[in-house]
Structures are given as C-alpha cells and as structure tokens.
PDB file of N, CA and C in Angstrom:
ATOM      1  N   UNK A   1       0.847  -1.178   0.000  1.00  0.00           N
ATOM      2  CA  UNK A   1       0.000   0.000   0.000  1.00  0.00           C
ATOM      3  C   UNK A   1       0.887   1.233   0.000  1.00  0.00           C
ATOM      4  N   UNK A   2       0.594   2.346  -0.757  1.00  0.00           N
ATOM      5  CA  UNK A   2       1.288   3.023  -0.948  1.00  0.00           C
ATOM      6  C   UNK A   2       0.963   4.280   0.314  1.00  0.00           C
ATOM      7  N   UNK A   3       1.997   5.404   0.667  1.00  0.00           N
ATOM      8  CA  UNK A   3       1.066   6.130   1.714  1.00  0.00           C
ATOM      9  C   UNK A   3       0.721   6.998   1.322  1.00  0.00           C
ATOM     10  N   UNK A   4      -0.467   6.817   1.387  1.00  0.00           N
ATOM     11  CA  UNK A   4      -1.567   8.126   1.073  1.00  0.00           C
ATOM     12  C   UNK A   4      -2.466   8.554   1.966  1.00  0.00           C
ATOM     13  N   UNK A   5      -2.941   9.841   2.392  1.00  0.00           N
ATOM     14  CA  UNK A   5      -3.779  10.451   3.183  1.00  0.00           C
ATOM     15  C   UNK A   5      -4.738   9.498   3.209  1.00  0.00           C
ATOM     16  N   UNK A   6      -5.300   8.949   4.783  1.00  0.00           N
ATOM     17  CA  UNK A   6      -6.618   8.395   4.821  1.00  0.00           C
ATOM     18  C   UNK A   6      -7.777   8.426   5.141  1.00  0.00           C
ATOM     19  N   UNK A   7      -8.885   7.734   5.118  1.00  0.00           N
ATOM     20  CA  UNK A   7     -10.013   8.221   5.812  1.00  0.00           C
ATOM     21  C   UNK A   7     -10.504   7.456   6.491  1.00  0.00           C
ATOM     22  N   UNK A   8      -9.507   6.460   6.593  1.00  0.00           N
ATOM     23  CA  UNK A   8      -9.781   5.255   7.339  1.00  0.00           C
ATOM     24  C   UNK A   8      -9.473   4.937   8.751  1.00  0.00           C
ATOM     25  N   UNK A   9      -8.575   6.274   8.991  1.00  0.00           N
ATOM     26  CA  UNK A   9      -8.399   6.589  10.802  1.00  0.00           C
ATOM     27  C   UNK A   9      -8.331   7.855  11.161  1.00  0.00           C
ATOM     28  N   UNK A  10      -8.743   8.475  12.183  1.00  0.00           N
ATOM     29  CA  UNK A  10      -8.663  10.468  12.161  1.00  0.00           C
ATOM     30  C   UNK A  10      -7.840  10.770  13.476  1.00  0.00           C
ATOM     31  N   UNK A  11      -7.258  11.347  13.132  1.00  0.00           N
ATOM     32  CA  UNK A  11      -7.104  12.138  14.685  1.00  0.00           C
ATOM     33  C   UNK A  11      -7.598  13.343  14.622  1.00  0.00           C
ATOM     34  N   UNK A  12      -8.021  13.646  15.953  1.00  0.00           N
ATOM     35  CA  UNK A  12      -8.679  15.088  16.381  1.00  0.00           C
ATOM     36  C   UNK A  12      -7.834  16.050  16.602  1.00  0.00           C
ATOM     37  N   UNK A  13      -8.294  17.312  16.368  1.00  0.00           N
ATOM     38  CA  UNK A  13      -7.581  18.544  16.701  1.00  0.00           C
ATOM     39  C   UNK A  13      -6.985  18.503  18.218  1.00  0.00           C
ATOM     40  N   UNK A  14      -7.780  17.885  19.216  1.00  0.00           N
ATOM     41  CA  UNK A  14      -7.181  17.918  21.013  1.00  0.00           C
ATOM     42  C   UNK A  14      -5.853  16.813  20.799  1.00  0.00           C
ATOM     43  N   UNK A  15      -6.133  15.707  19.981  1.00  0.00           N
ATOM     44  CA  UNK A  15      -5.399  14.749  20.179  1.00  0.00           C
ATOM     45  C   UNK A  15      -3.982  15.451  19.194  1.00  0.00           C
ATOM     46  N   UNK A  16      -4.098  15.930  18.275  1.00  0.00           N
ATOM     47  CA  UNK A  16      -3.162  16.430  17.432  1.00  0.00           C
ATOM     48  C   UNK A  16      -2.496  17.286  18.706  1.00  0.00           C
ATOM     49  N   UNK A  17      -2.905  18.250  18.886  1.00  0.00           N
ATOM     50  CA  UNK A  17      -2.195  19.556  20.013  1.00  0.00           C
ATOM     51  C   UNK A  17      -1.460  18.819  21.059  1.00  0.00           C
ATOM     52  N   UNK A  18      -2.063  17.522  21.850  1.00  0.00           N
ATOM     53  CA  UNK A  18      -1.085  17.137  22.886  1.00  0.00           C
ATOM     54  C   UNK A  18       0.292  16.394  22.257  1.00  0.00           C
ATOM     55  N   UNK A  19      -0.154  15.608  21.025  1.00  0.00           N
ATOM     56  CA  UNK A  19       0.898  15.123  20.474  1.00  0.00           C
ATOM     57  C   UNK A  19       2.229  15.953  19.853  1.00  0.00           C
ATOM     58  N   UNK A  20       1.920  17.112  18.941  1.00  0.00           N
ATOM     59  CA  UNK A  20       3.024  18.044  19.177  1.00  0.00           C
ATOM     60  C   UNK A  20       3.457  18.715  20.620  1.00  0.00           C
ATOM     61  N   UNK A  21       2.401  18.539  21.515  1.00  0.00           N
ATOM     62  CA  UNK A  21       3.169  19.439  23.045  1.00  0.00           C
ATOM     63  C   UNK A  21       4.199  18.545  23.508  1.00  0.00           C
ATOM     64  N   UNK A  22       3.757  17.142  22.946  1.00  0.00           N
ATOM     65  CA  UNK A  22       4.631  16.030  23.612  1.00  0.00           C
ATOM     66  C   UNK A  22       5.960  15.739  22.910  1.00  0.00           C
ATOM     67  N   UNK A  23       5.704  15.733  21.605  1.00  0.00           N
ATOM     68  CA  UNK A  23       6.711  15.642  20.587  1.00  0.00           C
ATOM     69  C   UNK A  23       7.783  17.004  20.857  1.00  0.00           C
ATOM     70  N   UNK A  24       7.175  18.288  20.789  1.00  0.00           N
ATOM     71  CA  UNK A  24       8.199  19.381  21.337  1.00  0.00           C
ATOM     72  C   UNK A  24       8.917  19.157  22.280  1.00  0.00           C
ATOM     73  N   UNK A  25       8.619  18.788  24.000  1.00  0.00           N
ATOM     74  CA  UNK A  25       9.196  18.523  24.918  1.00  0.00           C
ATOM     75  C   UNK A  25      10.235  17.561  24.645  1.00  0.00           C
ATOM     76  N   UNK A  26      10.247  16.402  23.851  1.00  0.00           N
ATOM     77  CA  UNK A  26      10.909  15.296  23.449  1.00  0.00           C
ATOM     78  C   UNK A  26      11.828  15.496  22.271  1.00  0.00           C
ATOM     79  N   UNK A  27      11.795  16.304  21.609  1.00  0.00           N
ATOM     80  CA  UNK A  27      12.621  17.500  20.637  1.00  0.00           C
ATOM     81  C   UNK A  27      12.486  16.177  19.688  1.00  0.00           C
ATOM     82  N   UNK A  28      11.495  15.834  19.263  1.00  0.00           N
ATOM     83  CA  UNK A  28      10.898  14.597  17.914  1.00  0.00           C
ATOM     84  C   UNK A  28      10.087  15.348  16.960  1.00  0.00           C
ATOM     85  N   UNK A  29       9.850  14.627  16.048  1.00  0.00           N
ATOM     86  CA  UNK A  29       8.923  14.663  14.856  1.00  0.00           C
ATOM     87  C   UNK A  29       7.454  14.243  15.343  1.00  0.00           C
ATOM     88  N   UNK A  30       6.513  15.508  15.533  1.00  0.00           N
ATOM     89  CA  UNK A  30       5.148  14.970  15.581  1.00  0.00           C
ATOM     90  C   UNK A  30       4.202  13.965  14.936  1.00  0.00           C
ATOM     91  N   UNK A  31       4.952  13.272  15.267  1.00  0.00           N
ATOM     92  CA  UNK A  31       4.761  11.450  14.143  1.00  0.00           C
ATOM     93  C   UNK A  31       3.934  10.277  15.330  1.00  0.00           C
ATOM     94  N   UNK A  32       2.635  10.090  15.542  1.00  0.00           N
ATOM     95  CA  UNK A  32       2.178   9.117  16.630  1.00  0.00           C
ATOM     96  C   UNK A  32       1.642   8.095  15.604  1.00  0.00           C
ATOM     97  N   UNK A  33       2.509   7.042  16.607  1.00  0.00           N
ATOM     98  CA  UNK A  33       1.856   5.569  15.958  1.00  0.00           C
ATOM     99  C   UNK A  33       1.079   4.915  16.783  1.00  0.00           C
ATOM    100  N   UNK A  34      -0.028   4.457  15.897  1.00  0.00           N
ATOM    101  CA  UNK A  34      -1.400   3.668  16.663  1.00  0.00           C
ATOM    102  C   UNK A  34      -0.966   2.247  16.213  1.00  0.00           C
ATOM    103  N   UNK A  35      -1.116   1.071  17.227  1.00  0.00           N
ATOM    104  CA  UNK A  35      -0.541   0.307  16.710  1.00  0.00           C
ATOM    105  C   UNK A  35      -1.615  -0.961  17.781  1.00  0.00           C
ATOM    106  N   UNK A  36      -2.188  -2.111  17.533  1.00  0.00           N
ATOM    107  CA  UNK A  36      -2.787  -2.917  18.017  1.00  0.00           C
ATOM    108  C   UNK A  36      -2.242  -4.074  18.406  1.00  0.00           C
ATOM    109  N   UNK A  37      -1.708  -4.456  19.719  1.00  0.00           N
ATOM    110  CA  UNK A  37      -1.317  -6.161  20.117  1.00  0.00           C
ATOM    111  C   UNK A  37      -2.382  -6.476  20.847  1.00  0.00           C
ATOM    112  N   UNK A  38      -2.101  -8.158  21.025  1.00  0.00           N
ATOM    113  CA  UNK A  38      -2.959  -8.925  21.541  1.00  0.00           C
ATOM    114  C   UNK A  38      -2.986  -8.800  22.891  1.00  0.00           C
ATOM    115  N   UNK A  39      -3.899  -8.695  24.055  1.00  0.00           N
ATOM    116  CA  UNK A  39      -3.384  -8.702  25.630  1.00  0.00           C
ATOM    117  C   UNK A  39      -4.509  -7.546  26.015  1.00  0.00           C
ATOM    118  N   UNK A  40      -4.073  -7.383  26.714  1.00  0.00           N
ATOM    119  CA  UNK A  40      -5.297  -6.273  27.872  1.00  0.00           C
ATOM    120  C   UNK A  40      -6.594  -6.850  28.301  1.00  0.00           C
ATOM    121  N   UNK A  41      -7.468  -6.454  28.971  1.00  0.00           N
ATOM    122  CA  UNK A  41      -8.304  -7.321  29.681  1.00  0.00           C
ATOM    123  C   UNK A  41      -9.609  -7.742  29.074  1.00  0.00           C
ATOM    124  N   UNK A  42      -9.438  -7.074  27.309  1.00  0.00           N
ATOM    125  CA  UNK A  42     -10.668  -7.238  26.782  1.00  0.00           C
ATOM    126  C   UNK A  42     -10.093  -8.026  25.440  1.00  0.00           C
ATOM    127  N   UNK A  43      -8.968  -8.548  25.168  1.00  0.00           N
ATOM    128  CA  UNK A  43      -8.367  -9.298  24.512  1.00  0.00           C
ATOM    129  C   UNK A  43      -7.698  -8.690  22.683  1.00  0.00           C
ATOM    130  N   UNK A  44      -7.832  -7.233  23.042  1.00  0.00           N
ATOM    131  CA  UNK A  44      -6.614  -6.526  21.772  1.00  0.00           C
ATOM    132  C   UNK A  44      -6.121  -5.306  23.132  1.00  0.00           C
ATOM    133  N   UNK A  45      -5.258  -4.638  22.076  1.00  0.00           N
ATOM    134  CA  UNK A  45      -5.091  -3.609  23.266  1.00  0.00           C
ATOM    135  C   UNK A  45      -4.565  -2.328  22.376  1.00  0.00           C
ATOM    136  N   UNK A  46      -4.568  -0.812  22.788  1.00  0.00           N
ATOM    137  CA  UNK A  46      -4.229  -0.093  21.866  1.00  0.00           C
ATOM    138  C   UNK A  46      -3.036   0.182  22.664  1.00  0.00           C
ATOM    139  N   UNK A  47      -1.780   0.664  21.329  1.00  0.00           N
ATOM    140  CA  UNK A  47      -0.261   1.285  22.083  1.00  0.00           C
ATOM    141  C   UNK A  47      -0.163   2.628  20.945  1.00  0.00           C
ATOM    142  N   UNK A  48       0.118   3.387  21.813  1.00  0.00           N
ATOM    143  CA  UNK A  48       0.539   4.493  21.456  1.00  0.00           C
ATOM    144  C   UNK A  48       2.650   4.848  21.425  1.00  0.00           C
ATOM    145  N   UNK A  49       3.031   5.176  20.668  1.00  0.00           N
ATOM    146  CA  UNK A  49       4.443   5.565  20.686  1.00  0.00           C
ATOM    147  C   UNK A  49       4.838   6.629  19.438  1.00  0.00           C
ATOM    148  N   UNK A  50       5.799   7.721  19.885  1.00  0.00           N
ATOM    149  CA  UNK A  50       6.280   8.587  19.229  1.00  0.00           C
ATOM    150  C   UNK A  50       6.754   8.110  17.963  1.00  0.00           C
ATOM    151  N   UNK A  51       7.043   7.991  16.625  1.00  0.00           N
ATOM    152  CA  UNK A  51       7.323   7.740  15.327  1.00  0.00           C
ATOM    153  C   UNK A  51       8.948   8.671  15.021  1.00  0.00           C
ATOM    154  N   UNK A  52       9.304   8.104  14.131  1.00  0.00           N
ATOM    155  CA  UNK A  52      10.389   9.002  13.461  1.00  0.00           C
ATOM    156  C   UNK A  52       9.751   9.086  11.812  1.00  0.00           C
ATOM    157  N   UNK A  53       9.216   8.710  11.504  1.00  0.00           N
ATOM    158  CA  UNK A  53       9.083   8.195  10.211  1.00  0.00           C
ATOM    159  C   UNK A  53       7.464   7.283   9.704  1.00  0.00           C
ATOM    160  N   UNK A  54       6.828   7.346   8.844  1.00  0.00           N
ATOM    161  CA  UNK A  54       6.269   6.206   8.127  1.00  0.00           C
ATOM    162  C   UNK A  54       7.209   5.050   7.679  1.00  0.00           C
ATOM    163  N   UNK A  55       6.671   4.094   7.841  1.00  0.00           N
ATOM    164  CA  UNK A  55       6.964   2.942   7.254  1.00  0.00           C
ATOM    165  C   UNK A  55       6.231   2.395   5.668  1.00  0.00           C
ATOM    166  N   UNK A  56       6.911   1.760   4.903  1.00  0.00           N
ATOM    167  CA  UNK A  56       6.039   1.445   3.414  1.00  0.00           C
ATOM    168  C   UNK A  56       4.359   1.168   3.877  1.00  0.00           C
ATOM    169  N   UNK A  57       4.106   0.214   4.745  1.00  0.00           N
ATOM    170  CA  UNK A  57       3.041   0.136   4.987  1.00  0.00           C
ATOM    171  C   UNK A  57       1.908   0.629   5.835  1.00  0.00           C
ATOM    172  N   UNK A  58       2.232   1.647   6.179  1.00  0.00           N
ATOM    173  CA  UNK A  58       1.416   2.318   6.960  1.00  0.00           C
ATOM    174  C   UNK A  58       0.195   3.334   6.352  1.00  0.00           C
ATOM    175  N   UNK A  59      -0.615   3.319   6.980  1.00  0.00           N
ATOM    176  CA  UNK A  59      -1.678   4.411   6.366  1.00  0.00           C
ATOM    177  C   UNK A  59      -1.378   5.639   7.335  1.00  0.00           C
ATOM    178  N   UNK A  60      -1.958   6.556   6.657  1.00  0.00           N
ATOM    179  CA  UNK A  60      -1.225   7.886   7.173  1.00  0.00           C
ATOM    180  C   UNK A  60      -2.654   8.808   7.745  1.00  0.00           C
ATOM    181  N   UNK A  61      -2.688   9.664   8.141  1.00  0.00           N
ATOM    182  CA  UNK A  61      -3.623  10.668   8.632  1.00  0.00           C
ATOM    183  C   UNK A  61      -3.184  11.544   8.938  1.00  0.00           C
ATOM    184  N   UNK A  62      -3.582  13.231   8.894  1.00  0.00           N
ATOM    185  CA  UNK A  62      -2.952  14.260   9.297  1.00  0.00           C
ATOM    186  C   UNK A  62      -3.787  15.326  10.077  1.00  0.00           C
ATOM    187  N   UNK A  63      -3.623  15.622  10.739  1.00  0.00           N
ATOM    188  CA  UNK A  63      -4.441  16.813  11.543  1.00  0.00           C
ATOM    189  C   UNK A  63      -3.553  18.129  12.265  1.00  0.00           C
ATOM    190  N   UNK A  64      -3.458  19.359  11.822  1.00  0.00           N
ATOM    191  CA  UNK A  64      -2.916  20.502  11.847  1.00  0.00           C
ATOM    192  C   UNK A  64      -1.283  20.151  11.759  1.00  0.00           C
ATOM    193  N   UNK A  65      -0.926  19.563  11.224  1.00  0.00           N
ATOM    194  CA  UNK A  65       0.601  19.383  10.602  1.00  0.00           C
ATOM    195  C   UNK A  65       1.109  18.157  11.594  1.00  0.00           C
ATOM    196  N   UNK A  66       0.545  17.629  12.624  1.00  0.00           N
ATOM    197  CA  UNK A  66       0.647  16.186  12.939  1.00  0.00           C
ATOM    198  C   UNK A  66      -0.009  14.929  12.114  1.00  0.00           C
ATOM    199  N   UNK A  67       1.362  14.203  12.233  1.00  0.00           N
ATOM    200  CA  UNK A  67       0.775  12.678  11.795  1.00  0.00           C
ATOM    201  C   UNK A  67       0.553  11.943  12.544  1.00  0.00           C
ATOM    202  N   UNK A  68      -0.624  10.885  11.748  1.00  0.00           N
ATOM    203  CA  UNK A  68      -1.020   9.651  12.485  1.00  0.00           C
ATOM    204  C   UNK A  68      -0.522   8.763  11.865  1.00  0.00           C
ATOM    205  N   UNK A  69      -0.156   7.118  12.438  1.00  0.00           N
ATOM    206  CA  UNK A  69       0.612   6.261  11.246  1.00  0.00           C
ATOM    207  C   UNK A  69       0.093   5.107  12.085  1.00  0.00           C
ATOM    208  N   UNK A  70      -0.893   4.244  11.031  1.00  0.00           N
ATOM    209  CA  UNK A  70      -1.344   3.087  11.424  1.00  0.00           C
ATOM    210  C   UNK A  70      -0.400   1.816  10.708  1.00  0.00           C
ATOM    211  N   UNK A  71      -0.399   0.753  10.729  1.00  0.00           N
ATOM    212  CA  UNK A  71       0.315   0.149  10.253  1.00  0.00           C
ATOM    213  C   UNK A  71      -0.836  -1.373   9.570  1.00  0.00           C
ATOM    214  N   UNK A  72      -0.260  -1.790   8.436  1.00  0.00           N
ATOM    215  CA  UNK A  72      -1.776  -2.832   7.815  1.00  0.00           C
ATOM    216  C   UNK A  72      -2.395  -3.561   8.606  1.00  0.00           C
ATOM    217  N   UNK A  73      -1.719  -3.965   9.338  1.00  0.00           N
ATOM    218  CA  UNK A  73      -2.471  -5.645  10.323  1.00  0.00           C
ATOM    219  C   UNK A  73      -3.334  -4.225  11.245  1.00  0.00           C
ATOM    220  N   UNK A  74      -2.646  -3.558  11.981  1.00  0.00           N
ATOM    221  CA  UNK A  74      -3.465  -2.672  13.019  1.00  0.00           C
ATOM    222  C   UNK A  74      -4.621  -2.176  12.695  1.00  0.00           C
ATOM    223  N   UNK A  75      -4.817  -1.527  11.201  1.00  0.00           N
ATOM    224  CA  UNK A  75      -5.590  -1.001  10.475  1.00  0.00           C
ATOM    225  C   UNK A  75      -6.891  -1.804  10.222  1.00  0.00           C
ATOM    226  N   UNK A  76      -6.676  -3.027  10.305  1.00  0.00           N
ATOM    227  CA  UNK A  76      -8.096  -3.673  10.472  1.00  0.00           C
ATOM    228  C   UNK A  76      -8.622  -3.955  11.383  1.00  0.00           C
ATOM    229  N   UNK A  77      -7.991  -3.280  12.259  1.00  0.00           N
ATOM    230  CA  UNK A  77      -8.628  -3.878  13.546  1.00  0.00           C
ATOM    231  C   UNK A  77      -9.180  -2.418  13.926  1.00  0.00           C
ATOM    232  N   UNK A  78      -8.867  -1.021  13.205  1.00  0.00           N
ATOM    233  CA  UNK A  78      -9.091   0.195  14.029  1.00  0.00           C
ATOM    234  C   UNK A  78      -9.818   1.184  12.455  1.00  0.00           C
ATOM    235  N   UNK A  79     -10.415   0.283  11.413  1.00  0.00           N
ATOM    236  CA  UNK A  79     -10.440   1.359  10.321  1.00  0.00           C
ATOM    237  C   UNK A  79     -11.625   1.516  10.728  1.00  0.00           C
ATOM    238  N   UNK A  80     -11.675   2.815  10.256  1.00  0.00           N
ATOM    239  CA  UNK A  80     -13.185   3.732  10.923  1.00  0.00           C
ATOM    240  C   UNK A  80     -12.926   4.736  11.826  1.00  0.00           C
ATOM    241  N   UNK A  81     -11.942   4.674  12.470  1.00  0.00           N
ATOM    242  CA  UNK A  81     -11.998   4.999  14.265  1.00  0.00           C
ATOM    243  C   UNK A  81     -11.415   6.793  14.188  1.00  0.00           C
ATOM    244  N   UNK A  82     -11.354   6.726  15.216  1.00  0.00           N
ATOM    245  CA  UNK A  82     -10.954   8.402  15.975  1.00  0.00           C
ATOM    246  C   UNK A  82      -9.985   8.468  16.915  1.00  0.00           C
ATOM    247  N   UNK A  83      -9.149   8.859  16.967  1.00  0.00           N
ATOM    248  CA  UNK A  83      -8.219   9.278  18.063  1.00  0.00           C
ATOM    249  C   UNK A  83      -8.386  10.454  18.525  1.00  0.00           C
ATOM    250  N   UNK A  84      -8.750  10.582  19.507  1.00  0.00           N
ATOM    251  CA  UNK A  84      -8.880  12.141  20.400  1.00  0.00           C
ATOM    252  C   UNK A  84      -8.254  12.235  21.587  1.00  0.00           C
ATOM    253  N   UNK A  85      -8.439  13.040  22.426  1.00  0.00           N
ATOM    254  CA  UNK A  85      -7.443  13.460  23.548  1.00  0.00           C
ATOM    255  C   UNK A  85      -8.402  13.704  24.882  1.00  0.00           C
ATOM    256  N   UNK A  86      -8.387  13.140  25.509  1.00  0.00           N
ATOM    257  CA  UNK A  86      -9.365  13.392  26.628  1.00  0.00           C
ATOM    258  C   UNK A  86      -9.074  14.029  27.828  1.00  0.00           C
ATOM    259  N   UNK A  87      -8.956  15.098  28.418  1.00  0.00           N
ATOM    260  CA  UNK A  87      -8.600  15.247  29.794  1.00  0.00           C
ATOM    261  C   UNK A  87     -10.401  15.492  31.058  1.00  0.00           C
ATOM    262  N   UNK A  88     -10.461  14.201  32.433  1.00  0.00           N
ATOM    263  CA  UNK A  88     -11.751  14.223  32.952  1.00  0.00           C
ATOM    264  C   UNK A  88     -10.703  14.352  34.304  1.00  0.00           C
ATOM    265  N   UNK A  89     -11.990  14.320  35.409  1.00  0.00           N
ATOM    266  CA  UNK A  89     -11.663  13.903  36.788  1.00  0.00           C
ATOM    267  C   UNK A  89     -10.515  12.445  37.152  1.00  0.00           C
ATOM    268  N   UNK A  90     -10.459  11.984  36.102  1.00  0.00           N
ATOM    269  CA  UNK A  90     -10.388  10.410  35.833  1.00  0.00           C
ATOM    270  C   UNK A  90      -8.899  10.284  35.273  1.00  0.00           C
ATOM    271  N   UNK A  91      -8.377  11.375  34.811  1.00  0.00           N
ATOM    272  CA  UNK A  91      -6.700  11.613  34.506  1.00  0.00           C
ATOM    273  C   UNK A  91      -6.814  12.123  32.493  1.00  0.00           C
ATOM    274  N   UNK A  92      -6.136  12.266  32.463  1.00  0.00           N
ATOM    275  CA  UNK A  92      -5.786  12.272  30.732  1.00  0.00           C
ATOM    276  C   UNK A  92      -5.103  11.166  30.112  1.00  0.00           C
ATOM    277  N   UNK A  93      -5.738  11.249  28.785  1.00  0.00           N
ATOM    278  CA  UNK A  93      -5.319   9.856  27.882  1.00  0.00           C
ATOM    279  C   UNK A  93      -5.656   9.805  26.724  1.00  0.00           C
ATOM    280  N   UNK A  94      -5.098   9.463  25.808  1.00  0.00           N
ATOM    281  CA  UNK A  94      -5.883   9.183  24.221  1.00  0.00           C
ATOM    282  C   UNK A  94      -6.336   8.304  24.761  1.00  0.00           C
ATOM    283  N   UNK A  95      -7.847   8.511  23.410  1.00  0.00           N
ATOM    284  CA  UNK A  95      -9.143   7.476  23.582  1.00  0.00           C
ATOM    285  C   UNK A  95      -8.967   7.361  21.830  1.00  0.00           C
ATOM    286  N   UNK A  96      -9.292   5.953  21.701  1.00  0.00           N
ATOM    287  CA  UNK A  96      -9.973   5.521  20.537  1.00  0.00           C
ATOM    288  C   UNK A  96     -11.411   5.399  20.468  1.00  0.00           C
ATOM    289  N   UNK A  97     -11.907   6.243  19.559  1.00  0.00           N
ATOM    290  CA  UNK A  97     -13.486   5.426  19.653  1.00  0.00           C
ATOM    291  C   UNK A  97     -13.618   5.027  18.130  1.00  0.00           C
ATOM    292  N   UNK A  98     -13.503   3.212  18.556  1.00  0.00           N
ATOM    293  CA  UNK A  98     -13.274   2.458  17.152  1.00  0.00           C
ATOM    294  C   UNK A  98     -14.671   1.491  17.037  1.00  0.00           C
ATOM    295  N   UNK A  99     -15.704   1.661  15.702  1.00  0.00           N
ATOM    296  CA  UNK A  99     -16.361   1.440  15.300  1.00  0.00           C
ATOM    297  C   UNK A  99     -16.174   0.045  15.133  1.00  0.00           C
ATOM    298  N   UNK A 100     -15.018  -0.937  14.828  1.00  0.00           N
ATOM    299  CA  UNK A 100     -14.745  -1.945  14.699  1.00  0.00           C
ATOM    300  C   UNK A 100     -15.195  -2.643  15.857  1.00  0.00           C
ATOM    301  N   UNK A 101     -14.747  -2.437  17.026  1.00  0.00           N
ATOM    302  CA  UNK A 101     -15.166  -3.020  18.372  1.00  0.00           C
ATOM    303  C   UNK A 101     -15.995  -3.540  18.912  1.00  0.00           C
ATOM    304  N   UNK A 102     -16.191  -4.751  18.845  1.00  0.00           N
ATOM    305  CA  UNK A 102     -18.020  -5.312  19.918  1.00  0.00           C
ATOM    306  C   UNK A 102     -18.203  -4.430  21.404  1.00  0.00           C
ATOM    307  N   UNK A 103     -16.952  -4.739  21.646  1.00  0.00           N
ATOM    308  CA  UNK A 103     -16.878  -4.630  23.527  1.00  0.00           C
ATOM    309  C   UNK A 103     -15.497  -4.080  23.742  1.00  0.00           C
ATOM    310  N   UNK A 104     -15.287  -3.206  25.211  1.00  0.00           N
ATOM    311  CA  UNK A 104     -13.822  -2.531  25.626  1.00  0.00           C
ATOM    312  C   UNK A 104     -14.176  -2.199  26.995  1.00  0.00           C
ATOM    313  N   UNK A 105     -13.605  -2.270  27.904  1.00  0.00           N
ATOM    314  CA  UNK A 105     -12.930  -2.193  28.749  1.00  0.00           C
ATOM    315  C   UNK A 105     -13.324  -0.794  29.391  1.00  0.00           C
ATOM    316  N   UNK A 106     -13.561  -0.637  30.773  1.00  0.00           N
ATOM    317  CA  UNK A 106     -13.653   0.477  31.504  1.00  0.00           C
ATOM    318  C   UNK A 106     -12.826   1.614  30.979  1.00  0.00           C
ATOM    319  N   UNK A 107     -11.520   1.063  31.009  1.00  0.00           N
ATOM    320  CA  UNK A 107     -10.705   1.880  30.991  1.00  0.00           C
ATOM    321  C   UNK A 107     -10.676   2.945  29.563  1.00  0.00           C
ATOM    322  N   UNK A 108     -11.042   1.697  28.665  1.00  0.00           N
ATOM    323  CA  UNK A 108     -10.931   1.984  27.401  1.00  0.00           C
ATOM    324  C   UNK A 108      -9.551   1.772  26.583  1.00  0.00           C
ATOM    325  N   UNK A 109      -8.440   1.308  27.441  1.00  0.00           N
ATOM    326  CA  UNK A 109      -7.060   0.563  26.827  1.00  0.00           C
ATOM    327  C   UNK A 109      -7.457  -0.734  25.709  1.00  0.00           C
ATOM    328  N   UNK A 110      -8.227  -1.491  26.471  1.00  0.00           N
ATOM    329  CA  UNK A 110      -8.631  -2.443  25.240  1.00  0.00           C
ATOM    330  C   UNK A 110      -9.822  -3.105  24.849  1.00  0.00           C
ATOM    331  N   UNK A 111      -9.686  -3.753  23.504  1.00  0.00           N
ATOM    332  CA  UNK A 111     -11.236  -3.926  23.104  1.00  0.00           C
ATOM    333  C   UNK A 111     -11.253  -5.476  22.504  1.00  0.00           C
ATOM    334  N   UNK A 112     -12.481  -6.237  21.764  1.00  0.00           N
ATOM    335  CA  UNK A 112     -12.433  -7.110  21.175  1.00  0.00           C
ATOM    336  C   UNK A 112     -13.162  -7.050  20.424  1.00  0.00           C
ATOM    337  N   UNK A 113     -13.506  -7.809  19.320  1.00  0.00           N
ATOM    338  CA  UNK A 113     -14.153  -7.499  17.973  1.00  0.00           C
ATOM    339  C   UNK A 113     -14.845  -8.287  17.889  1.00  0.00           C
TER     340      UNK A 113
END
C-alpha cells in the first residue's frame, strides 16, 4: 500500500495539540503511531508511541501538521476509528473510539471485535 492520506483513521484537533506538546518537549517529529497487540483485559489492546518516520506500509492521517501512522495488520482492527485526547476527573489519555469493536474495557485501553 502506498502512503496516502486516509479516511480510514482520524485524529482530532485535542489529540493532534497534545501530540506536538509532547513531541516538542521530546525535541521529535510529531509522528504518533497507533498500533494494536494482543493482551489487555478485553483481549486486543491499543499502544501508542512517538514515530520518526512512516513505514512502506502504513496508512497515514494528518491533523494541523501532525501525523497519524497506522500500520496494515493494526488497520483492520481500528479502520473507521478516531483518536482524540481526553482530559476528565479520571486523569488524561488518548481514547480511541473504534467502530470496529463489539466490547472494551472500563478503561478503554482495550477492546475485542
């Protein structure tokens, strides 16, 4: 797959802003990778980590000059979805809200399909 802008994962404007506040502090490339393993208490789990780069296979997303970078296997497990930025009583955290999902977890770390 070649990388091209998608519409198959979004990030939000809140989630974009913390990711460059975070990427600045860390003197990186505002590059976040969404990425899906097996484990957490609802049996997938989402990981978040700073990027240097796309990879050949990744699908891409952009929101105010931040990237998002999903990768193929992850991508089916999260196409549709949203990445946003949440701050409650409850702490701060990216949230996925992925359309793919039967069921997830209080927390919202992980889901199953």
């Amino acid at each position: 797959m070649a990388n091209a802008l998608s519409q198959d994962i979004a990030l939000t404007p809140a989630a974009a802003a913390r990711v460059a506040a975070i990427a600045a502090k860390q003197g990186k490339a505002a590059i976040l990778r969404l990425s899906v393993e097996g484990g957490g208490c609802s049996g997938f789990q989402y990981k978040f980590e700073l990027a240097d780069a796309p990879a050949d296979d990744d699908t891409i997303a952009q929101t105010d000059g931040v990237t998002l970078l999903v990768d193929s296997i992850s991508l089916d497990l999260v196409r549709g979805a949203s990445v946003d930025y949440v701050e409650s009583l409850g702490g701060a955290a990216f949230r996925v809200s992925n359309p793919v999902a039967a069921s997830g977890c209080g927390c919202g770390t992980s889901f199953s399909v």
